[in-house]
C-alpha atoms as a PDB file:
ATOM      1  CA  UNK A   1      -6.217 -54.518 -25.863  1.00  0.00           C
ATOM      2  CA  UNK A   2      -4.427 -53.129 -29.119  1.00  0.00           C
ATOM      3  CA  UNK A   3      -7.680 -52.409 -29.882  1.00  0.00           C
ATOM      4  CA  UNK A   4      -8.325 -50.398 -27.325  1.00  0.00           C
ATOM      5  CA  UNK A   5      -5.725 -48.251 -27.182  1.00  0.00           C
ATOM      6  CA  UNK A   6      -5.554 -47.768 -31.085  1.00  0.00           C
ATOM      7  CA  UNK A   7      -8.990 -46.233 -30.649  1.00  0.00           C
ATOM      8  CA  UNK A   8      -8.377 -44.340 -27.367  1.00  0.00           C
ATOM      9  CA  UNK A   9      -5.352 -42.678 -28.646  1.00  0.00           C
ATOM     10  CA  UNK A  10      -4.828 -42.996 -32.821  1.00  0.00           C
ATOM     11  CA  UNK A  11      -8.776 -43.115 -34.245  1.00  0.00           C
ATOM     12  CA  UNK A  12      -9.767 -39.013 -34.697  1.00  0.00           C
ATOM     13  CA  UNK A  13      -6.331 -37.776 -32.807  1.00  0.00           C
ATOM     14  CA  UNK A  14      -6.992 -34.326 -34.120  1.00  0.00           C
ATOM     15  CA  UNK A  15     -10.464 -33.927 -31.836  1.00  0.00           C
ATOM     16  CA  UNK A  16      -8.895 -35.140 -29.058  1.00  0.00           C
ATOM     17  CA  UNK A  17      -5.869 -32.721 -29.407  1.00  0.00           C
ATOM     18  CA  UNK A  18      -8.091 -29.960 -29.891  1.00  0.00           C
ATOM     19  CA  UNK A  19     -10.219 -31.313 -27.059  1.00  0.00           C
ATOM     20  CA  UNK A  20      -6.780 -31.149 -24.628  1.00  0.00           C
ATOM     21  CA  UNK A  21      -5.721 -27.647 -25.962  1.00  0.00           C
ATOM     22  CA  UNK A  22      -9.280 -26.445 -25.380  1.00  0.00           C
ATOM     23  CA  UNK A  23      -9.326 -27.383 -21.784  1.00  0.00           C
ATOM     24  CA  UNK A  24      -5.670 -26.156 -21.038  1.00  0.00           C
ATOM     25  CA  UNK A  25      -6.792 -22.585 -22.359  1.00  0.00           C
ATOM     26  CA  UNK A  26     -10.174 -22.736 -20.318  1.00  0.00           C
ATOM     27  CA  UNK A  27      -8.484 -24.314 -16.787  1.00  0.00           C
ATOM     28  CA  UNK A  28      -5.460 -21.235 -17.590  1.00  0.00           C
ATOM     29  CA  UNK A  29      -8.541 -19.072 -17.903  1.00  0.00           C
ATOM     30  CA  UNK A  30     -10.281 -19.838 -14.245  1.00  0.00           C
ATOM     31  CA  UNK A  31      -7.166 -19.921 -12.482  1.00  0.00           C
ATOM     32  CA  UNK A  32      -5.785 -16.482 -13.785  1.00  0.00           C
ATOM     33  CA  UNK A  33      -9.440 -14.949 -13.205  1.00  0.00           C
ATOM     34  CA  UNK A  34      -9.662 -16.402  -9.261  1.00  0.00           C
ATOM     35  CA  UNK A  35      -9.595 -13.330  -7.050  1.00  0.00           C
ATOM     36  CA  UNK A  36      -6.963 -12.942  -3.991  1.00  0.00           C
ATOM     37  CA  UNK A  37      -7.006 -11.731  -1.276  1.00  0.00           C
ATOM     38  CA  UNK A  38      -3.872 -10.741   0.534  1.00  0.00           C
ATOM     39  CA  UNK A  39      -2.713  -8.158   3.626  1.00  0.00           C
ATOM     40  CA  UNK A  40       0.140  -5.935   3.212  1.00  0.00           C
ATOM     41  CA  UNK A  41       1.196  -3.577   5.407  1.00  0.00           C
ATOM     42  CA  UNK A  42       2.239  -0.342   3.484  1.00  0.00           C
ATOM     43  CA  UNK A  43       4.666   3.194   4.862  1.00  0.00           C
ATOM     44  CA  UNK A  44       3.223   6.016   5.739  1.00  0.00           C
ATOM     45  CA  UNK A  45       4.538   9.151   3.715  1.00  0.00           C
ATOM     46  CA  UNK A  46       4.274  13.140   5.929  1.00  0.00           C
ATOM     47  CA  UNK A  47       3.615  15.254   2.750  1.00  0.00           C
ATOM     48  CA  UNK A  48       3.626  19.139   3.788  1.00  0.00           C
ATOM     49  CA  UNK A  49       4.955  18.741   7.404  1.00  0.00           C
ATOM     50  CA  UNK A  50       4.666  21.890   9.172  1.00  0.00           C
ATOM     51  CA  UNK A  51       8.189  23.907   9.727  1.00  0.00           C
ATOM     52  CA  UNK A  52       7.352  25.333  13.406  1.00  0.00           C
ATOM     53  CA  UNK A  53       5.550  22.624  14.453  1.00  0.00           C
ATOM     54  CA  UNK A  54       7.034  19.112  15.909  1.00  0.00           C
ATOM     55  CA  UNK A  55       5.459  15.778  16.476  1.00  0.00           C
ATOM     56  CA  UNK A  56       5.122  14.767  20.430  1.00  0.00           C
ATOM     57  CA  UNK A  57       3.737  11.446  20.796  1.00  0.00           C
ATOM     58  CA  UNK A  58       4.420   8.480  19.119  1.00  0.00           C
ATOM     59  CA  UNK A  59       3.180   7.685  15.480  1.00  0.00           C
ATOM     60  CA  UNK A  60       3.085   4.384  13.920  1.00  0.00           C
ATOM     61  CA  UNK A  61       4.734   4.216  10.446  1.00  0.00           C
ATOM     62  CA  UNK A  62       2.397   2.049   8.356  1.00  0.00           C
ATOM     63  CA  UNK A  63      -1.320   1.345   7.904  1.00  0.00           C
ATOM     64  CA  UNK A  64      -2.606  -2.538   7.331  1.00  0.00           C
ATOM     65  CA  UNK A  65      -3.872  -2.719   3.969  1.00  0.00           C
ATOM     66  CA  UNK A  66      -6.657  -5.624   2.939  1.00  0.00           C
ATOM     67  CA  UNK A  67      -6.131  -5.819  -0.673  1.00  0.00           C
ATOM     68  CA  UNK A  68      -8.325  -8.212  -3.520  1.00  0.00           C
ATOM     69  CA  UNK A  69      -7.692  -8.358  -7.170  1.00  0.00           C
ATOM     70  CA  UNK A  70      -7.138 -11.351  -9.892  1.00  0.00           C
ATOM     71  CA  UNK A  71      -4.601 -13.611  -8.773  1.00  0.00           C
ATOM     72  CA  UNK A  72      -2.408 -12.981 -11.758  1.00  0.00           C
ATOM     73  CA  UNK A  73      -2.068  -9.389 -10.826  1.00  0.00           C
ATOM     74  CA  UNK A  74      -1.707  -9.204  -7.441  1.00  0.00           C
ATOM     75  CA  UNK A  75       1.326 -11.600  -8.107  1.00  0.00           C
ATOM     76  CA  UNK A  76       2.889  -9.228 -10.502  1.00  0.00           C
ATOM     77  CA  UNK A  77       2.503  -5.942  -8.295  1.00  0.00           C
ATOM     78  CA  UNK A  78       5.444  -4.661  -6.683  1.00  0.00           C
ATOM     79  CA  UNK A  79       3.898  -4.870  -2.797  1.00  0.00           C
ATOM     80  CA  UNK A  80       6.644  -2.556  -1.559  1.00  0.00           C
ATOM     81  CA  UNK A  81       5.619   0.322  -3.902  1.00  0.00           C
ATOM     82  CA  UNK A  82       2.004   0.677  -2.450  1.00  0.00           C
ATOM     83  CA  UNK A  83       2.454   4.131   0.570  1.00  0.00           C
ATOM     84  CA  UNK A  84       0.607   5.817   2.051  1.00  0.00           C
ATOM     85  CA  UNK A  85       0.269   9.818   2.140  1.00  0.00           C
ATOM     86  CA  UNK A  86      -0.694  11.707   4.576  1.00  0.00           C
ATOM     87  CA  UNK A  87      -0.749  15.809   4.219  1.00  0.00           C
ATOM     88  CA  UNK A  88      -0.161  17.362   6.986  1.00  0.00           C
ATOM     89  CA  UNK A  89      -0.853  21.158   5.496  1.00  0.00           C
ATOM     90  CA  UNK A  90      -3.670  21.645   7.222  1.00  0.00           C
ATOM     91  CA  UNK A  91      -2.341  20.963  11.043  1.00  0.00           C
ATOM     92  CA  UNK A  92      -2.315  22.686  14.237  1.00  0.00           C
ATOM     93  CA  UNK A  93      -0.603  22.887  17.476  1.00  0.00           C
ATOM     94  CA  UNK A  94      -2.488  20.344  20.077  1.00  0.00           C
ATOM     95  CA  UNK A  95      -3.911  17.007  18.991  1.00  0.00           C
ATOM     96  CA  UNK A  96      -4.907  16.519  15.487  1.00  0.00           C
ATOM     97  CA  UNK A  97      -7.167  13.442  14.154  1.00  0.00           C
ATOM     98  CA  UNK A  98      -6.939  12.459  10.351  1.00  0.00           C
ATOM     99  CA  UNK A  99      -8.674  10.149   8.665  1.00  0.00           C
ATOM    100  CA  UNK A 100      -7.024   7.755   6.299  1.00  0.00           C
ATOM    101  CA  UNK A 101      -9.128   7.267   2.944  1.00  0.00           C
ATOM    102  CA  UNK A 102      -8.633   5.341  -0.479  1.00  0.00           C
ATOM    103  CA  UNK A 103      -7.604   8.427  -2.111  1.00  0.00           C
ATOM    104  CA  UNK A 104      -4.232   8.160  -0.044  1.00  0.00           C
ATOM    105  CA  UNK A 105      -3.000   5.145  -1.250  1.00  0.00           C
ATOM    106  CA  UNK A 106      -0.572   5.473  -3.770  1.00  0.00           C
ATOM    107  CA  UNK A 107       0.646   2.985  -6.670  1.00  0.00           C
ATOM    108  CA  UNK A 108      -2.207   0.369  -6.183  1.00  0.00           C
ATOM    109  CA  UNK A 109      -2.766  -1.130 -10.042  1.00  0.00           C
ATOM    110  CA  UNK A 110      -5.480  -0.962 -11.504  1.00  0.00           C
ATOM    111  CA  UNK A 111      -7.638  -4.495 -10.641  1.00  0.00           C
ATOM    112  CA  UNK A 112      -6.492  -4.213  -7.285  1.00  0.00           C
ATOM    113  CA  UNK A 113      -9.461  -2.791  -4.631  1.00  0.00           C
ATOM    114  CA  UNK A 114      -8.996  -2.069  -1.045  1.00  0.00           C
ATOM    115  CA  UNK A 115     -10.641  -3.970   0.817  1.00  0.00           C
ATOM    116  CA  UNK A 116      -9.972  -2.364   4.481  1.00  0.00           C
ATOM    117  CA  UNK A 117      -7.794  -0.257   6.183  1.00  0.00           C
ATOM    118  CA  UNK A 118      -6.599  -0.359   9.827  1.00  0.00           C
ATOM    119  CA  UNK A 119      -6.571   2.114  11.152  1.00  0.00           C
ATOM    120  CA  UNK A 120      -8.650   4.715   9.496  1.00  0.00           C
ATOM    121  CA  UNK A 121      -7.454   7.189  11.546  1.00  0.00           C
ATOM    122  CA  UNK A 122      -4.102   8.976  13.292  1.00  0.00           C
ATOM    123  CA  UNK A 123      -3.728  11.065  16.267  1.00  0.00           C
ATOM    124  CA  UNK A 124      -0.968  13.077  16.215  1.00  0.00           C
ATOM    125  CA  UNK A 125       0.080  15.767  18.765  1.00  0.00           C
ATOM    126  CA  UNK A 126       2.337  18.769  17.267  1.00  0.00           C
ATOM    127  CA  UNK A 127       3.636  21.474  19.514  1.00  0.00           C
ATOM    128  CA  UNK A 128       5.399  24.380  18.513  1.00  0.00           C
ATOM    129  CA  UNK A 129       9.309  24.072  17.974  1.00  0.00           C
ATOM    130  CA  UNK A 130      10.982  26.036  20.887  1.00  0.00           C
ATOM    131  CA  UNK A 131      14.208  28.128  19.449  1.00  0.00           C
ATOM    132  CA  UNK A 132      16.481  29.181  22.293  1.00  0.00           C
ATOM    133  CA  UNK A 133      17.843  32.358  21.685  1.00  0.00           C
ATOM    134  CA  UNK A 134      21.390  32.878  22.257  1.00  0.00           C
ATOM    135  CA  UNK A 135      22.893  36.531  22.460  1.00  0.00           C
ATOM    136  CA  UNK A 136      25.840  36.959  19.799  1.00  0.00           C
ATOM    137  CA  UNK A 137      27.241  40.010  21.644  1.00  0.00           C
ATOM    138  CA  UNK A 138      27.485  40.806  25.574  1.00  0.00           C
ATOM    139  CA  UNK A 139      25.313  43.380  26.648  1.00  0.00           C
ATOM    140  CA  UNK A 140      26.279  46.978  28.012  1.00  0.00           C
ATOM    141  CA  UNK A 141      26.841  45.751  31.152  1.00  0.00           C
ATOM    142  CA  UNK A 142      28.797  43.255  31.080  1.00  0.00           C
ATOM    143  CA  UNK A 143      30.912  44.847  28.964  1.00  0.00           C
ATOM    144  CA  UNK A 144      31.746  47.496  31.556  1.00  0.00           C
ATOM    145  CA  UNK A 145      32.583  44.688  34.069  1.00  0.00           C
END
Protein backbone atom coordinates (compact mmCIF):
# COMPACT_ATOMS: atom_id res chain seq x y z
CA UNK A 1 0.00 0.00 0.00
CA UNK A 2 3.12 2.33 0.77
CA UNK A 3 3.88 1.36 -2.41
CA UNK A 4 1.20 2.58 -3.93
CA UNK A 5 0.85 5.73 -2.76
CA UNK A 6 4.71 6.51 -2.95
CA UNK A 7 4.22 6.07 -6.68
CA UNK A 8 0.80 7.77 -7.03
CA UNK A 9 1.91 10.82 -5.29
CA UNK A 10 6.08 11.11 -4.76
CA UNK A 11 7.58 9.11 -8.14
CA UNK A 12 7.75 12.18 -11.08
CA UNK A 13 5.72 14.84 -8.69
CA UNK A 14 6.79 17.57 -11.03
CA UNK A 15 4.54 16.00 -14.18
CA UNK A 16 1.83 15.55 -12.15
CA UNK A 17 1.96 19.18 -10.77
CA UNK A 18 2.28 20.47 -14.09
CA UNK A 19 -0.41 18.03 -15.18
CA UNK A 20 -2.91 19.74 -12.24
CA UNK A 21 -1.85 23.38 -13.12
CA UNK A 22 -2.45 22.58 -16.79
CA UNK A 23 -5.97 21.49 -16.28
CA UNK A 24 -6.87 24.34 -13.73
CA UNK A 25 -5.79 26.94 -16.52
CA UNK A 26 -7.75 24.96 -19.32
CA UNK A 27 -11.19 24.21 -16.99
CA UNK A 28 -10.66 28.44 -15.95
CA UNK A 29 -10.45 28.77 -19.71
CA UNK A 30 -14.02 26.97 -20.74
CA UNK A 31 -15.82 28.35 -17.97
CA UNK A 32 -14.79 32.09 -18.55
CA UNK A 33 -15.42 31.53 -22.46
CA UNK A 34 -19.25 29.89 -21.83
CA UNK A 35 -21.67 32.41 -23.28
CA UNK A 36 -24.80 33.85 -21.13
CA UNK A 37 -27.59 34.68 -21.72
CA UNK A 38 -29.52 36.99 -19.48
CA UNK A 39 -32.81 39.57 -19.71
CA UNK A 40 -32.60 42.96 -18.38
CA UNK A 41 -34.98 45.36 -18.61
CA UNK A 42 -33.32 48.81 -19.38
CA UNK A 43 -34.99 52.98 -19.04
CA UNK A 44 -36.04 54.62 -21.69
CA UNK A 45 -34.27 58.12 -22.18
CA UNK A 46 -36.76 61.26 -24.37
CA UNK A 47 -33.73 62.97 -26.07
CA UNK A 48 -35.05 66.25 -28.00
CA UNK A 49 -38.65 66.32 -26.57
CA UNK A 50 -40.63 68.76 -28.37
CA UNK A 51 -41.39 72.23 -26.34
CA UNK A 52 -45.15 72.78 -27.70
CA UNK A 53 -45.97 69.46 -27.87
CA UNK A 54 -47.19 67.09 -24.78
CA UNK A 55 -47.49 63.38 -24.45
CA UNK A 56 -51.35 62.06 -24.14
CA UNK A 57 -51.45 58.48 -23.66
CA UNK A 58 -49.58 56.39 -21.61
CA UNK A 59 -45.87 55.34 -22.36
CA UNK A 60 -44.08 52.56 -20.81
CA UNK A 61 -40.63 53.50 -19.37
CA UNK A 62 -38.35 50.60 -20.34
CA UNK A 63 -37.78 48.15 -23.21
CA UNK A 64 -36.91 44.20 -22.37
CA UNK A 65 -33.52 43.65 -23.45
CA UNK A 66 -32.24 39.81 -24.41
CA UNK A 67 -28.63 40.17 -23.93
CA UNK A 68 -25.58 37.20 -24.68
CA UNK A 69 -21.94 37.65 -24.14
CA UNK A 70 -19.02 35.55 -22.22
CA UNK A 71 -20.02 34.81 -18.86
CA UNK A 72 -17.13 36.67 -17.35
CA UNK A 73 -18.32 39.86 -18.85
CA UNK A 74 -21.71 39.96 -18.56
CA UNK A 75 -20.93 39.48 -14.75
CA UNK A 76 -18.74 42.48 -14.64
CA UNK A 77 -21.17 44.96 -16.59
CA UNK A 78 -22.92 47.43 -14.66
CA UNK A 79 -26.75 46.19 -15.80
CA UNK A 80 -28.20 49.48 -14.57
CA UNK A 81 -26.05 51.61 -16.96
CA UNK A 82 -27.47 49.99 -20.23
CA UNK A 83 -30.73 52.97 -21.52
CA UNK A 84 -32.30 53.39 -23.93
CA UNK A 85 -32.67 56.65 -26.24
CA UNK A 86 -35.22 57.62 -27.97
CA UNK A 87 -35.16 61.15 -30.09
CA UNK A 88 -38.04 62.58 -30.30
CA UNK A 89 -36.82 65.61 -32.85
CA UNK A 90 -38.53 64.48 -35.49
CA UNK A 91 -42.31 64.30 -33.91
CA UNK A 92 -45.62 65.57 -34.69
CA UNK A 93 -48.90 66.37 -33.24
CA UNK A 94 -51.27 63.05 -33.53
CA UNK A 95 -49.93 59.54 -33.10
CA UNK A 96 -46.38 58.86 -33.79
CA UNK A 97 -44.79 55.17 -34.22
CA UNK A 98 -40.93 54.71 -33.61
CA UNK A 99 -39.05 51.96 -33.98
CA UNK A 100 -36.55 50.90 -31.40
CA UNK A 101 -33.13 49.66 -33.04
CA UNK A 102 -29.59 48.49 -31.72
CA UNK A 103 -28.20 51.78 -32.42
CA UNK A 104 -30.30 53.11 -29.33
CA UNK A 105 -28.90 51.22 -26.77
CA UNK A 106 -26.45 52.91 -24.90
CA UNK A 107 -23.40 51.59 -22.66
CA UNK A 108 -23.65 47.86 -23.79
CA UNK A 109 -19.69 46.56 -23.60
CA UNK A 110 -18.19 45.44 -26.06
CA UNK A 111 -18.76 41.25 -26.12
CA UNK A 112 -22.15 41.83 -25.20
CA UNK A 113 -24.85 41.37 -28.42
CA UNK A 114 -28.48 41.97 -28.31
CA UNK A 115 -30.18 39.38 -28.73
CA UNK A 116 -33.96 40.84 -28.88
CA UNK A 117 -35.84 43.63 -28.03
CA UNK A 118 -39.49 43.89 -26.86
CA UNK A 119 -40.99 45.93 -28.06
CA UNK A 120 -39.49 47.24 -31.20
CA UNK A 121 -41.73 49.83 -31.37
CA UNK A 122 -43.66 52.93 -29.34
CA UNK A 123 -46.78 54.71 -30.01
CA UNK A 124 -46.92 57.84 -28.64
CA UNK A 125 -49.68 60.50 -29.04
CA UNK A 126 -48.44 64.33 -28.63
CA UNK A 127 -50.90 67.15 -28.83
CA UNK A 128 -50.14 70.61 -28.79
CA UNK A 129 -49.64 72.36 -25.27
CA UNK A 130 -52.72 74.69 -24.76
CA UNK A 131 -51.49 78.22 -23.06
CA UNK A 132 -54.44 80.07 -21.56
CA UNK A 133 -54.09 83.53 -22.00
CA UNK A 134 -54.75 85.73 -19.19
CA UNK A 135 -55.25 89.62 -19.73
CA UNK A 136 -52.67 91.66 -17.46
CA UNK A 137 -54.76 94.86 -17.75
CA UNK A 138 -58.74 95.39 -17.86
CA UNK A 139 -59.96 96.43 -21.01
CA UNK A 140 -61.59 99.92 -21.96
CA UNK A 141 -64.65 98.93 -20.79
CA UNK A 142 -64.43 97.77 -17.84
CA UNK A 143 -62.47 100.36 -16.86
CA UNK A 144 -65.26 102.87 -17.42
CA UNK A 145 -67.57 100.70 -15.23
Amino acid sequence: MKELLRNLFINKWQYKLAALITAFILWFYVVSEQNLTINISAPIEFLNFPSDLKITNKVRNTIELLLQGRRDIINKMDKKEIKVQIDLSNVRKGKNNISISTLQIKNVPKGVSIINITPTGLTIDFDKIEVESTPLTQSKEEKRQ
